[in-house]
N, C-alpha and C. Protein backbone atom coordinates (compact mmCIF):
# COMPACT_ATOMS: atom_id res chain seq x y z
N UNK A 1 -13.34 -12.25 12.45
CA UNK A 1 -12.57 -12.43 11.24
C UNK A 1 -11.58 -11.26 11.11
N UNK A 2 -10.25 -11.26 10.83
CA UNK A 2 -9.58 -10.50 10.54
C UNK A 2 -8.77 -10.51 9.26
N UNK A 3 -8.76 -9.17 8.76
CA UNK A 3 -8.45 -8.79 7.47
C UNK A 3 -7.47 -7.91 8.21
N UNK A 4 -6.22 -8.16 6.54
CA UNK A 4 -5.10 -8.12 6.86
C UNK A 4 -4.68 -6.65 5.05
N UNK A 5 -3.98 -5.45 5.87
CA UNK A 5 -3.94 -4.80 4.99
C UNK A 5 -3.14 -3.94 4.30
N UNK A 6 -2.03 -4.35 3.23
CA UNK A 6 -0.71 -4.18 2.93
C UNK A 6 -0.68 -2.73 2.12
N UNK A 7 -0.35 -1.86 2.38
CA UNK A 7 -0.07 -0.16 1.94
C UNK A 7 1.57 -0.50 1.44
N UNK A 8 1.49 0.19 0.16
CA UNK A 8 3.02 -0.27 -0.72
C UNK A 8 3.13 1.13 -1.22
N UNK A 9 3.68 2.35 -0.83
CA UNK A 9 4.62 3.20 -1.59
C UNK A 9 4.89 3.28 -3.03
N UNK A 10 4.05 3.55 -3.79
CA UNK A 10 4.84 3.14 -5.42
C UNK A 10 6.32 2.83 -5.56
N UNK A 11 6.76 2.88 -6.09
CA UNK A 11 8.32 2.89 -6.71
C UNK A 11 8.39 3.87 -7.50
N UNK A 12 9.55 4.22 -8.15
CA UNK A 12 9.48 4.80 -9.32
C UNK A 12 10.71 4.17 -10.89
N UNK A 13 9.43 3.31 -11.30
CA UNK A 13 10.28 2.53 -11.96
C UNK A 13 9.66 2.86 -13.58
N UNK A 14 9.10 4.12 -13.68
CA UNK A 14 8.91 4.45 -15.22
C UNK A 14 10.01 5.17 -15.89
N UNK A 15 11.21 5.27 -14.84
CA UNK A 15 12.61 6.18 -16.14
C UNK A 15 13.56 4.68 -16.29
N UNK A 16 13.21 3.76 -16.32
CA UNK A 16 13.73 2.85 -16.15
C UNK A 16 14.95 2.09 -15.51
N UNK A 17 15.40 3.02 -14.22
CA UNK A 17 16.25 3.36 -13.70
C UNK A 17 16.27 2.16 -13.13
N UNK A 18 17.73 1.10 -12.99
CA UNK A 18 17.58 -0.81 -12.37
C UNK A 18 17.57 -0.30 -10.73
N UNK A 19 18.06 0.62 -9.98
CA UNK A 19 17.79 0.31 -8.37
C UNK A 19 16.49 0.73 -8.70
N UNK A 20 15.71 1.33 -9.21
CA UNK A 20 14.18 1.15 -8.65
C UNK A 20 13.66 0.34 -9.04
N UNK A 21 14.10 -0.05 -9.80
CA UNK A 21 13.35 -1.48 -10.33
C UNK A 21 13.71 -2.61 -9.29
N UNK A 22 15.18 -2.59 -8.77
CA UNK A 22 15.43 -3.79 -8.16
C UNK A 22 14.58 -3.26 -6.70
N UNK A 23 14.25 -2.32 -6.52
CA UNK A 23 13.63 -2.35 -5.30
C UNK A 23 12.18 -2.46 -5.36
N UNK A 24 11.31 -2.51 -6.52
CA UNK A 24 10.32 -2.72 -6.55
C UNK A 24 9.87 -4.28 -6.39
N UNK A 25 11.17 -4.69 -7.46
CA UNK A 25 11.44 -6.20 -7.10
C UNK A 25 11.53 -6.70 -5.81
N UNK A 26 12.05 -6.39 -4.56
CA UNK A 26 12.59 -6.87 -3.41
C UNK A 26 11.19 -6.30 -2.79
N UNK A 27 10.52 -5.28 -2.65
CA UNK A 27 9.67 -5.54 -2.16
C UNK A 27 8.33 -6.28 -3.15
N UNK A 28 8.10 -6.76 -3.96
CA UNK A 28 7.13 -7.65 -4.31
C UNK A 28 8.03 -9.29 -3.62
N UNK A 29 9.04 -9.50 -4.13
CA UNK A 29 9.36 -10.64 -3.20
C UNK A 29 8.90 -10.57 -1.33
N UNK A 30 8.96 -9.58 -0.83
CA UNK A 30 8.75 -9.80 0.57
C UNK A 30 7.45 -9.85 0.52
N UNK A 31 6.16 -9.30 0.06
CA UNK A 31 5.11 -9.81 0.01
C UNK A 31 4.66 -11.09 -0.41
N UNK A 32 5.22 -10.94 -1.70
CA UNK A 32 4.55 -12.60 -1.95
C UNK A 32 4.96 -13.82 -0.79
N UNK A 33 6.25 -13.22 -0.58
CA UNK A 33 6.76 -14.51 0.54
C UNK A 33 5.91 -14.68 2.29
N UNK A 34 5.74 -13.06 2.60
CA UNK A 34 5.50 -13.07 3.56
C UNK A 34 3.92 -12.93 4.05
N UNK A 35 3.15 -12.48 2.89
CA UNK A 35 1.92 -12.25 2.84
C UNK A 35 0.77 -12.86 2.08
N UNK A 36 1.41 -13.37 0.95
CA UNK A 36 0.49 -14.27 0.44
C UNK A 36 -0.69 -13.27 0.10
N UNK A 37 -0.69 -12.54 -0.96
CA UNK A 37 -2.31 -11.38 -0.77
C UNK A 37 -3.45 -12.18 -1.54
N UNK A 38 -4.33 -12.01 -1.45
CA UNK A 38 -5.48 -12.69 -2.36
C UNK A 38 -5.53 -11.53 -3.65
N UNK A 39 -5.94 -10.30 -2.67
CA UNK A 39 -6.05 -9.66 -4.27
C UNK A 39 -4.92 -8.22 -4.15
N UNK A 40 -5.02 -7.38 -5.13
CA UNK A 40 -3.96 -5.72 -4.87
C UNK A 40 -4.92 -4.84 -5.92
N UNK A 41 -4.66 -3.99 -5.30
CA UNK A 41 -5.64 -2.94 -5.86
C UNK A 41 -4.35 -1.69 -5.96
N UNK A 42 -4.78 -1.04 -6.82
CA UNK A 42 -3.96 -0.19 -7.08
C UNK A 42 -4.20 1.61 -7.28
N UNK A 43 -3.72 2.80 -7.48
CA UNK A 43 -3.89 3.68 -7.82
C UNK A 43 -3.83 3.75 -9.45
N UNK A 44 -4.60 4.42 -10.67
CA UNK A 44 -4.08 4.65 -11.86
C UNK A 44 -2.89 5.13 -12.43
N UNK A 45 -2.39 5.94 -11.79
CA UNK A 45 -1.73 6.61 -12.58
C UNK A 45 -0.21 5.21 -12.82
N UNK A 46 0.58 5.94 -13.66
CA UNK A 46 1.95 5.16 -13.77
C UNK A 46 2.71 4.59 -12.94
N UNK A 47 3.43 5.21 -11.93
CA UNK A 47 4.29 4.59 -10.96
C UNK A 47 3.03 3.53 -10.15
N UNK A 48 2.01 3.79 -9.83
CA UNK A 48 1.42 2.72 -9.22
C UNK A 48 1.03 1.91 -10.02
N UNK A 49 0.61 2.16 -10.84
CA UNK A 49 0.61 0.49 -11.72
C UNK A 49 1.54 -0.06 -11.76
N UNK A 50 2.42 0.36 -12.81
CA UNK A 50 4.01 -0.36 -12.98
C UNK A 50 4.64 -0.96 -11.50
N UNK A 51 4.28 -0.57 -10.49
CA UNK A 51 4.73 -1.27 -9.14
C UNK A 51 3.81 -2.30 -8.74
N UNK A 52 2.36 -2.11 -8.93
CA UNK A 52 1.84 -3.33 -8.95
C UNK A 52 1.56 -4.64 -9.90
N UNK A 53 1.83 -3.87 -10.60
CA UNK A 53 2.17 -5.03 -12.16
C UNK A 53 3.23 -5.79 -11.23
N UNK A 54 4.67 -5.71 -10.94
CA UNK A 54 5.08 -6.11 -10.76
C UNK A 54 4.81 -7.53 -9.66
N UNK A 55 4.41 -6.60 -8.11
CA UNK A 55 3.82 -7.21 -7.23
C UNK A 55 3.13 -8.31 -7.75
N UNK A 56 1.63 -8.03 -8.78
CA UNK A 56 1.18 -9.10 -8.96
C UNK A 56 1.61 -10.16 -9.79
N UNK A 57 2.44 -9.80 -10.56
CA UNK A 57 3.40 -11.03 -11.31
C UNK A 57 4.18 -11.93 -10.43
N UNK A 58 4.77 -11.43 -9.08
CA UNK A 58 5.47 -11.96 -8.13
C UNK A 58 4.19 -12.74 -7.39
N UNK A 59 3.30 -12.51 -7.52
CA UNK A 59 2.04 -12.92 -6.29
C UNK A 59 1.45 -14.14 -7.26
N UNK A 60 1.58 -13.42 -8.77
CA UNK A 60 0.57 -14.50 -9.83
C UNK A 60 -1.37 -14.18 -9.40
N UNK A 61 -1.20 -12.68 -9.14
CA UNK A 61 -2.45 -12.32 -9.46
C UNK A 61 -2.83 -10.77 -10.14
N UNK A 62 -3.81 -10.49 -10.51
CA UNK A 62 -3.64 -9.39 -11.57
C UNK A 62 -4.75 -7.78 -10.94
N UNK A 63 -3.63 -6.78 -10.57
CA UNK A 63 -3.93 -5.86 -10.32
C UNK A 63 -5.22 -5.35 -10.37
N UNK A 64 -6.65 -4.37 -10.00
CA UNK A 64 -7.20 -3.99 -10.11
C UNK A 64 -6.95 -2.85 -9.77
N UNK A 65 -6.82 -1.50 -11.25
CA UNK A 65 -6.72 0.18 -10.84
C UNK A 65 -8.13 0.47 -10.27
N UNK A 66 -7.94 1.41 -9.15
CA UNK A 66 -9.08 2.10 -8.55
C UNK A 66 -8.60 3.37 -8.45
N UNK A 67 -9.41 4.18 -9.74
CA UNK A 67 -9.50 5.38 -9.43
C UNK A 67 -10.10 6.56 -8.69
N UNK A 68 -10.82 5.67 -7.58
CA UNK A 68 -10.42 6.48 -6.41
C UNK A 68 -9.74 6.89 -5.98
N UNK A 69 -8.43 6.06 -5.65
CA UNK A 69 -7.29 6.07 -4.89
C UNK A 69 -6.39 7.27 -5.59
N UNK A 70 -6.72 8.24 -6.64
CA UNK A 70 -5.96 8.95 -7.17
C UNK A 70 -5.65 10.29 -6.12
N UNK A 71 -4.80 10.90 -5.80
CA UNK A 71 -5.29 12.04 -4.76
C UNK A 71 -5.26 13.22 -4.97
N UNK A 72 -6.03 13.70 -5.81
CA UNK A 72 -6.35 14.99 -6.38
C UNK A 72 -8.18 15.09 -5.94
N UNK A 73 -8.09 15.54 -4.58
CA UNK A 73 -9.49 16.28 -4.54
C UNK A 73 -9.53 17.33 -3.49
N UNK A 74 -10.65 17.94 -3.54
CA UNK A 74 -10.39 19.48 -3.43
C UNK A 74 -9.96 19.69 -1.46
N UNK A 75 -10.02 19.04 -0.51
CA UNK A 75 -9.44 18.90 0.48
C UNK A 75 -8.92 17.33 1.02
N UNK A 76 -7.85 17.69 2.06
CA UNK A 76 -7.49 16.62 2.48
C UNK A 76 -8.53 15.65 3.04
N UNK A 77 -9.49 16.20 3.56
CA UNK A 77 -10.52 15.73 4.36
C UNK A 77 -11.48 14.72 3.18
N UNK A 78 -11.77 15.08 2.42
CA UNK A 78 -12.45 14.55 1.03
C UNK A 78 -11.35 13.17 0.50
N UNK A 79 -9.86 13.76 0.13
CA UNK A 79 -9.28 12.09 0.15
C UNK A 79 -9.17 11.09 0.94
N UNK A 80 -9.41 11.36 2.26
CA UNK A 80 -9.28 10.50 3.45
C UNK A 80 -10.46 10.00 3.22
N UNK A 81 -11.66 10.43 3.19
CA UNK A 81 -12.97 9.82 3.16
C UNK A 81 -13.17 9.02 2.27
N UNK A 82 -12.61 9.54 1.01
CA UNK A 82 -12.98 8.69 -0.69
C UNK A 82 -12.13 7.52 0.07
N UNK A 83 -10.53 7.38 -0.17
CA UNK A 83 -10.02 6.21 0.22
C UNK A 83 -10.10 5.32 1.35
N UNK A 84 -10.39 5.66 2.62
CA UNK A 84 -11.31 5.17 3.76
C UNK A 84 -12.43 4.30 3.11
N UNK A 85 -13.20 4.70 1.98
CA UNK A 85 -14.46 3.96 1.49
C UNK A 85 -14.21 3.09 0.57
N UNK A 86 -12.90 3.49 -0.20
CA UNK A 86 -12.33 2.26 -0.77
C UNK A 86 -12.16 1.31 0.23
N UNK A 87 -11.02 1.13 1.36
CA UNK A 87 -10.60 -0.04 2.08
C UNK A 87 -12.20 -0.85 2.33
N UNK A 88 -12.92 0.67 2.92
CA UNK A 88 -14.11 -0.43 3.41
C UNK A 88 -15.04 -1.59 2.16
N UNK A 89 -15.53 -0.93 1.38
CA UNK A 89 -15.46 -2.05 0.15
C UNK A 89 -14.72 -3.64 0.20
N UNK A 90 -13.52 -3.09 0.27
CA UNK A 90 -12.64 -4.29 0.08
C UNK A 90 -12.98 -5.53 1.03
N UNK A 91 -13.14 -4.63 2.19
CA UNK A 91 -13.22 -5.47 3.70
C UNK A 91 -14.79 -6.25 3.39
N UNK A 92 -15.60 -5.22 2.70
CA UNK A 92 -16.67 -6.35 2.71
C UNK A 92 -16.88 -6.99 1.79
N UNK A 93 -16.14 -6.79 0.77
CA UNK A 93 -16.31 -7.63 -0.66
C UNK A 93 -15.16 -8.94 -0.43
N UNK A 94 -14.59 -8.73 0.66
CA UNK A 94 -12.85 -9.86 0.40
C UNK A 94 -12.95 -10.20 1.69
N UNK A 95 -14.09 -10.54 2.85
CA UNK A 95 -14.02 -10.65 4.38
C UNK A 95 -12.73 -11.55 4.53
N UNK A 96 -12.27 -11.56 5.81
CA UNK A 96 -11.02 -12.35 6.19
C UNK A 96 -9.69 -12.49 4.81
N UNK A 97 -9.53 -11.52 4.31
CA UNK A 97 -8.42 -11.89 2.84
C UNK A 97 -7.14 -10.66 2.71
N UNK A 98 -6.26 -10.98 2.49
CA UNK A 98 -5.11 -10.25 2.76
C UNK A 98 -5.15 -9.16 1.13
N UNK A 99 -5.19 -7.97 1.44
CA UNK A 99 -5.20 -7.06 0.42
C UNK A 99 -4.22 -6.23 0.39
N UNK A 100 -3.61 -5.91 -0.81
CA UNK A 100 -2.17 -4.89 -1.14
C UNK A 100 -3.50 -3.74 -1.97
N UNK A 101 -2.81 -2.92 -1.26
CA UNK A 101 -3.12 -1.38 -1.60
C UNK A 101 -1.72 -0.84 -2.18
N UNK A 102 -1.74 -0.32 -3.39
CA UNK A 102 -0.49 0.44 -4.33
C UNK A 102 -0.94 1.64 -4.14
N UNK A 103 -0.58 2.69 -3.41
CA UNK A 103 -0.58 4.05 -3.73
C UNK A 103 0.24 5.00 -3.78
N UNK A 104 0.06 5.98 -3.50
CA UNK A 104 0.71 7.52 -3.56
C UNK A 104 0.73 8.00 -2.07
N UNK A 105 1.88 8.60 -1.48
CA UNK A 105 2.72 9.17 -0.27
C UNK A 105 1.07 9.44 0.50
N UNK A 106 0.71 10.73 -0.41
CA UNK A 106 -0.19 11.43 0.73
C UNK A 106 -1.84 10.81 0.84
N UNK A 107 -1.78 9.58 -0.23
CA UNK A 107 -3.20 8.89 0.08
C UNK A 107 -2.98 7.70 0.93
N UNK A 108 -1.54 6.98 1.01
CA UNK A 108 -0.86 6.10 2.57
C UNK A 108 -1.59 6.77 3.57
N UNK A 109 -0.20 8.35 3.72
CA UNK A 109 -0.13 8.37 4.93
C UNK A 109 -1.73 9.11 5.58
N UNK A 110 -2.65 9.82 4.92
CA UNK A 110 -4.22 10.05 5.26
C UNK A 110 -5.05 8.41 5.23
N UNK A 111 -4.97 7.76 4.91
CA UNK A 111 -5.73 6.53 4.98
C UNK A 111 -4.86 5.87 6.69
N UNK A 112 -3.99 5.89 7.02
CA UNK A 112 -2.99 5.49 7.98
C UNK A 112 -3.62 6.30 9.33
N UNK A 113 -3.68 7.52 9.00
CA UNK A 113 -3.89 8.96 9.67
C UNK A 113 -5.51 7.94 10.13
N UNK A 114 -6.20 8.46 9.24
CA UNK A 114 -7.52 8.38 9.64
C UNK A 114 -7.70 6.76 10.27
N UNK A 115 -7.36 5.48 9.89
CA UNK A 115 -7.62 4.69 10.00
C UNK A 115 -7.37 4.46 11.95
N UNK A 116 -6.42 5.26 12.16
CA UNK A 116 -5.71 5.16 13.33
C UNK A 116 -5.54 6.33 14.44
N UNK A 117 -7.13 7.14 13.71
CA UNK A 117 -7.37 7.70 14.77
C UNK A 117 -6.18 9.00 14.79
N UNK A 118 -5.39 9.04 14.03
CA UNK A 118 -4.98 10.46 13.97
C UNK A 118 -5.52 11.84 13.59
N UNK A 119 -4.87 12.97 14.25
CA UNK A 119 -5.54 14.11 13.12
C UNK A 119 -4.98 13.83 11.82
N UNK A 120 -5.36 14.22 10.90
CA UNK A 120 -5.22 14.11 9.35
C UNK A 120 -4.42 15.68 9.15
N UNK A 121 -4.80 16.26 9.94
CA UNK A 121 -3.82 17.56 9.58
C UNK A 121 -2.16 17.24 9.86
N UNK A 122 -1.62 15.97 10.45
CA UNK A 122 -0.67 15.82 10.66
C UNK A 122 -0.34 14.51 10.05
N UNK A 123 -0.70 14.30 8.82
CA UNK A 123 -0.66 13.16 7.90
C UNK A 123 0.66 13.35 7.38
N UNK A 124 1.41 14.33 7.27
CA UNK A 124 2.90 14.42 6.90
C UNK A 124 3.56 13.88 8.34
N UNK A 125 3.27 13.41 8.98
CA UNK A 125 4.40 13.15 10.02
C UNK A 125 4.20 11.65 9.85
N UNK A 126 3.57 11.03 9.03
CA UNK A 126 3.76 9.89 9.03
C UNK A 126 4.54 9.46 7.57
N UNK A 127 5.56 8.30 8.29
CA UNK A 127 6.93 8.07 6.94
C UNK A 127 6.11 7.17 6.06
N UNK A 128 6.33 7.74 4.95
CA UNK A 128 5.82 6.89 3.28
C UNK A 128 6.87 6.89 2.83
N UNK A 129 8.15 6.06 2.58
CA UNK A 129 9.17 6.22 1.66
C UNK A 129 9.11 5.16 0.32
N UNK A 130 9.57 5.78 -0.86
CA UNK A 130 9.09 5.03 -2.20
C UNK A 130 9.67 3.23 -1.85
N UNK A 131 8.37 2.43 -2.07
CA UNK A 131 9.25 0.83 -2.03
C UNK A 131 8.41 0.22 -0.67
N UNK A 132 8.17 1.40 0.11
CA UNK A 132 8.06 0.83 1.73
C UNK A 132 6.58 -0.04 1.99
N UNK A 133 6.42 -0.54 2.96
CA UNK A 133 5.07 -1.33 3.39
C UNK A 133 4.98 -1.20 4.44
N UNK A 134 3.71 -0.70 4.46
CA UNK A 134 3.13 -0.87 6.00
C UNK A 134 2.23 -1.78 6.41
N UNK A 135 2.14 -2.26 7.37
CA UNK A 135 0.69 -3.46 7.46
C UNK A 135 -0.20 -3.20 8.47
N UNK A 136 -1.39 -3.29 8.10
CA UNK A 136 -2.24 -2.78 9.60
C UNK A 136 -4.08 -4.02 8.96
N UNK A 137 -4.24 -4.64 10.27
CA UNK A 137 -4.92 -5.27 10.59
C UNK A 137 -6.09 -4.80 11.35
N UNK A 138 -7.81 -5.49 10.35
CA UNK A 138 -8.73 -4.97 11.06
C UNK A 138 -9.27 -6.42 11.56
N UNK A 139 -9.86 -6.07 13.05
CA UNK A 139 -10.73 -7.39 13.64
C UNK A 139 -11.74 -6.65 14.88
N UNK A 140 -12.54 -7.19 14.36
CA UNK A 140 -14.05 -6.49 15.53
C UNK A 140 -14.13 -5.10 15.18
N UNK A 141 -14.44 -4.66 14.20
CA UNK A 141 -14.08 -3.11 14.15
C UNK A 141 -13.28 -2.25 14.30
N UNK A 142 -11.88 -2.87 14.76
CA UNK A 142 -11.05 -1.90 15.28
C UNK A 142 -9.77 -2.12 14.06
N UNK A 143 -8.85 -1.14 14.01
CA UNK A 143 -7.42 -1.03 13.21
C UNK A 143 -6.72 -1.01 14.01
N UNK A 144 -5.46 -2.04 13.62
CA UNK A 144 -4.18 -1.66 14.45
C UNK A 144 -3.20 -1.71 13.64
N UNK A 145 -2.26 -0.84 13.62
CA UNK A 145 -1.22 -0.78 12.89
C UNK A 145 -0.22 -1.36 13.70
N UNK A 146 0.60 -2.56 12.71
CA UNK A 146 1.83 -3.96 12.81
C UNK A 146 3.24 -3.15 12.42
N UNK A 147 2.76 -2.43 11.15
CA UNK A 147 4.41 -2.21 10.44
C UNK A 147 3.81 -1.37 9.47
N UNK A 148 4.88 0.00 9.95
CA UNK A 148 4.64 1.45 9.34
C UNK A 148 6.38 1.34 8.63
N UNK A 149 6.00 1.74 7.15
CA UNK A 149 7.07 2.10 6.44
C UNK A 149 8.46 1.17 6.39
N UNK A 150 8.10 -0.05 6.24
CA UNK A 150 9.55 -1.13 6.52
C UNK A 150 9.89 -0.76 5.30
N UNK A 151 11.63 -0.97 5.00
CA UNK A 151 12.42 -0.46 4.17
C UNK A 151 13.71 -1.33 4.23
N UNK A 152 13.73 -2.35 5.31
CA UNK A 152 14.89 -3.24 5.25
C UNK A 152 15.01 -3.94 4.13
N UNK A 153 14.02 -4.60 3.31
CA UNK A 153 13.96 -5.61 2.53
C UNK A 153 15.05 -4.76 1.49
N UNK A 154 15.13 -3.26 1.26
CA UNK A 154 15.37 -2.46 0.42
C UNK A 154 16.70 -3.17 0.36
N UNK A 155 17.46 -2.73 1.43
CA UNK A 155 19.21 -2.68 1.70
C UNK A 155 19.27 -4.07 2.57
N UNK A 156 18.99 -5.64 2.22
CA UNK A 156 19.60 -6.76 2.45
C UNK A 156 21.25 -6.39 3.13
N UNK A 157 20.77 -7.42 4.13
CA UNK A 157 22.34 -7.43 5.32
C UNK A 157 23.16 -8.54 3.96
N UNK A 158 24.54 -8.03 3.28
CA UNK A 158 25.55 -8.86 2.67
C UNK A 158 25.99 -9.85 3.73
N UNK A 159 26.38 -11.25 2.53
CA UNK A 159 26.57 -12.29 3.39
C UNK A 159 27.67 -12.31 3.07
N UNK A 160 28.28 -13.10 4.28
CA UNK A 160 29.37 -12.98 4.12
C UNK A 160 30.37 -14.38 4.12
């Protein structure tokens, strides 16, 4: 069975500023269109809600905050583990079901890090840009990462 697992960049759409909004927009359209999620889970704080609010209005399903996913703990090593134990949850509570994860830069790119077998001390070298999605797929125990940090949906090719 493989589970399928969507990492979304917050936005920052609490100064009410319309390009972040329209980009929060454009990427909840590429999910709903392209992914179909069953459920999205989110971080508490503001920008991740308000970005998954959105998402799930575009999806027509309704966010769950997990304050786990917040990343304030006392080493890097400790957030990788807490959020690592989130995904796993998910995987066994949602077997075979496509899940959006809403978070924050440095709980992406350590969940990404660890999931994939990186050092975690080099969790900044992996791109989180606000809006972006990454997708990475588990089957037989193993992770593979599909799509780190897409950002096209952002800047649409004009037609002409």
């Amino acid at each position: 069975m493989t589970e399928t697992l969507i990492l979304v960049q917050h936005g920052h759409a609490t100064g009410g500023d319309a390009s972040s909004v329209e980009a929060i927009h454009r990427t909840a359209d590429l999910i709903a269109f392209r992914w179909k999620p069953n459920l999205i889970v989110t971080g508490p704080t503001e920008r991740c809600r308000s970005t998954a609010d959105i998402i799930g209005w575009k999806c027509g399903l309704l966010p769950k905050p997990e304050a786990a996913l917040i990343p304030n703990c006392p080493t890097l090593h400790d957030l990788a583990d807490r959020t690592v134990g989130v995904v796993m949850a998910l995987l066994h509570e949602h077997p075979g079901q496509v899940a959006v994860i809403v978070n924050h830069e440095t709980t992406s790119q350590l969940l990404v890090a660890r999931l994939m077998g990186i050092d975690e001390h080099r969790y900044g070298d992996i791109a989180q840009d606000p809006c972006a999605v990454s997708m990475l797929r588990h089957e037989d125990g193993r992770w593979s990462l599909h799509i780190l940090n897409e950002t096209a949906h952002l800047n649409p090719i004009p037609r002409s």
